[in-house]
C-alpha atoms as a PDB file:
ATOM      1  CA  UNK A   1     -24.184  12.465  76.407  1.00  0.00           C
ATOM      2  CA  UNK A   2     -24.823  11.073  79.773  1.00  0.00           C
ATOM      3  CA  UNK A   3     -21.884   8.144  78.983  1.00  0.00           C
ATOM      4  CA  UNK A   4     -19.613  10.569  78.173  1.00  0.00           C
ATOM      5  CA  UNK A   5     -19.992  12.425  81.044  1.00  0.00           C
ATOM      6  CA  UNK A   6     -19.731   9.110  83.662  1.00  0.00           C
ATOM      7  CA  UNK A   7     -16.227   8.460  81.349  1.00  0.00           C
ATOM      8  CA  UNK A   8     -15.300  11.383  81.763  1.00  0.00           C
ATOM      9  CA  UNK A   9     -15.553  11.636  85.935  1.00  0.00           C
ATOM     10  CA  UNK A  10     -13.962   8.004  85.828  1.00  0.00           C
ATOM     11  CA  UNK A  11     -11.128   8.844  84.286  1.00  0.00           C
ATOM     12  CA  UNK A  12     -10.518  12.157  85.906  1.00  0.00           C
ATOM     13  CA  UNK A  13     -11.654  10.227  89.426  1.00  0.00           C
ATOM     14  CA  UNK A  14      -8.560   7.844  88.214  1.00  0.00           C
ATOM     15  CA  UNK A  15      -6.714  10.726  87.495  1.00  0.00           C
ATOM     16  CA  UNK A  16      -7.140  12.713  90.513  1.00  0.00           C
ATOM     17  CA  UNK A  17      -6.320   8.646  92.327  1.00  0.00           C
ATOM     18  CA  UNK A  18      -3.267   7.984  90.702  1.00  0.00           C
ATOM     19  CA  UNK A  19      -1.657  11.233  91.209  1.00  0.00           C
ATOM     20  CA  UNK A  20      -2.345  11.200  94.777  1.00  0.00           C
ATOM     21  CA  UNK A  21      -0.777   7.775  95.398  1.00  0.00           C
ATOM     22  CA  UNK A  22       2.188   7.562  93.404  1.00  0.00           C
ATOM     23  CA  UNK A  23       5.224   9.083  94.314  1.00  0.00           C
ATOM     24  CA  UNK A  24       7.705  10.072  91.475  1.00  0.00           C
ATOM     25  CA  UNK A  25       5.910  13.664  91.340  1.00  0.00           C
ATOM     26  CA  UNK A  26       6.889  14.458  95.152  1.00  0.00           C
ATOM     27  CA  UNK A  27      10.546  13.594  94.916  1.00  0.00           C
ATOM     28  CA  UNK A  28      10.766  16.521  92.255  1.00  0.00           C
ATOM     29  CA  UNK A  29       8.887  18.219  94.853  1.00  0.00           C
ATOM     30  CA  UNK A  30      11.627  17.919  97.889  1.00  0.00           C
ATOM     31  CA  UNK A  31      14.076  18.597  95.507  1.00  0.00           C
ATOM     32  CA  UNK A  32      12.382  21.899  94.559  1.00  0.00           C
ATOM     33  CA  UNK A  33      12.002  22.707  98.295  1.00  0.00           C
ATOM     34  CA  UNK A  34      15.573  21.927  99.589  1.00  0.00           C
ATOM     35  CA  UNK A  35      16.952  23.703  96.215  1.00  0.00           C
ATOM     36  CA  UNK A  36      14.422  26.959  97.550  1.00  0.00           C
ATOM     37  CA  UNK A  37      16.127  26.678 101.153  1.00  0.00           C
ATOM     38  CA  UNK A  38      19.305  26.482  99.748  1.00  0.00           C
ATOM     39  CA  UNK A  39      18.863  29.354  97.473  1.00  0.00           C
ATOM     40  CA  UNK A  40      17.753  31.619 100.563  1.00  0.00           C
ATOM     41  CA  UNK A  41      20.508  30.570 102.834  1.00  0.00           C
ATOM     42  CA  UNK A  42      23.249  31.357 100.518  1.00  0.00           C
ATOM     43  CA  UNK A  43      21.559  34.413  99.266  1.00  0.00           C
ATOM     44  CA  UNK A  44      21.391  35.486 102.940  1.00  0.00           C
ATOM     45  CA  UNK A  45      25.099  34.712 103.797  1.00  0.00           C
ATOM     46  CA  UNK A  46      26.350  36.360 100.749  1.00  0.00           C
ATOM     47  CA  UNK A  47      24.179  39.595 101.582  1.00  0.00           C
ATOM     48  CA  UNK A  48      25.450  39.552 105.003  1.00  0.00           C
ATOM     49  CA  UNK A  49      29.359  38.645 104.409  1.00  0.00           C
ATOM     50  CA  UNK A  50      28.991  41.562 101.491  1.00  0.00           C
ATOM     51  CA  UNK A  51      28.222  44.300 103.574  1.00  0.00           C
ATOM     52  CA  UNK A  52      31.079  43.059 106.545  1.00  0.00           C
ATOM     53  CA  UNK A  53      33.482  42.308 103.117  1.00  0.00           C
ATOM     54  CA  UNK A  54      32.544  46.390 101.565  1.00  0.00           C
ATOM     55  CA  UNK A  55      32.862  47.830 105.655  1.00  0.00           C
ATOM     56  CA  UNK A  56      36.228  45.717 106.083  1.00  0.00           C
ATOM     57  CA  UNK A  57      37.488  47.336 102.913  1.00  0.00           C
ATOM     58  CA  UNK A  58      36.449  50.956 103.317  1.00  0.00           C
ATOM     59  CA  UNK A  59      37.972  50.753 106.189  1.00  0.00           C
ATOM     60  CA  UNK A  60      41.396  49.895 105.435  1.00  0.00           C
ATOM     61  CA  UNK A  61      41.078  52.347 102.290  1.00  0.00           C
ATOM     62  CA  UNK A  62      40.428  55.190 104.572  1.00  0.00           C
ATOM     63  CA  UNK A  63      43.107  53.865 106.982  1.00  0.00           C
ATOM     64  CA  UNK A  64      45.892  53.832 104.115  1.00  0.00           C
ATOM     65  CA  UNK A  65      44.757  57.532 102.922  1.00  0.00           C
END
């Protein structure tokens, strides 16, 4: 039992070591962030050119009537 156990914490120790050093993992992790930023600016700009677009147009609706 006690030999699994030590196998067991060196391989999650080795784990745990080469997940923190390599680097393919964080590139999908930039990606994800600049995608999130993205998202939100365009999300914001759409929200705010909607409700100028739907003022702009009731207006010249209620100028033609």
């Amino acid at each position: 039992m006690a030999t699994y156990v030590v196998s067991t914490r060196g391989y999650m120790l080795s784990l745990i070591a080469r997940l923190w050093f390599e680097d393919d993992g964080q590139d999908i992790a930039e990606y994800a962030v600049m995608l999130a930023v993205i998202l939100v600016i365009v999300v914001g700009t759409l929200r705010l050119i909607g409700s100028n677009a739907n003022n702009a147009f009731s207006s010249v609706a209620s100028s033609l009537h």
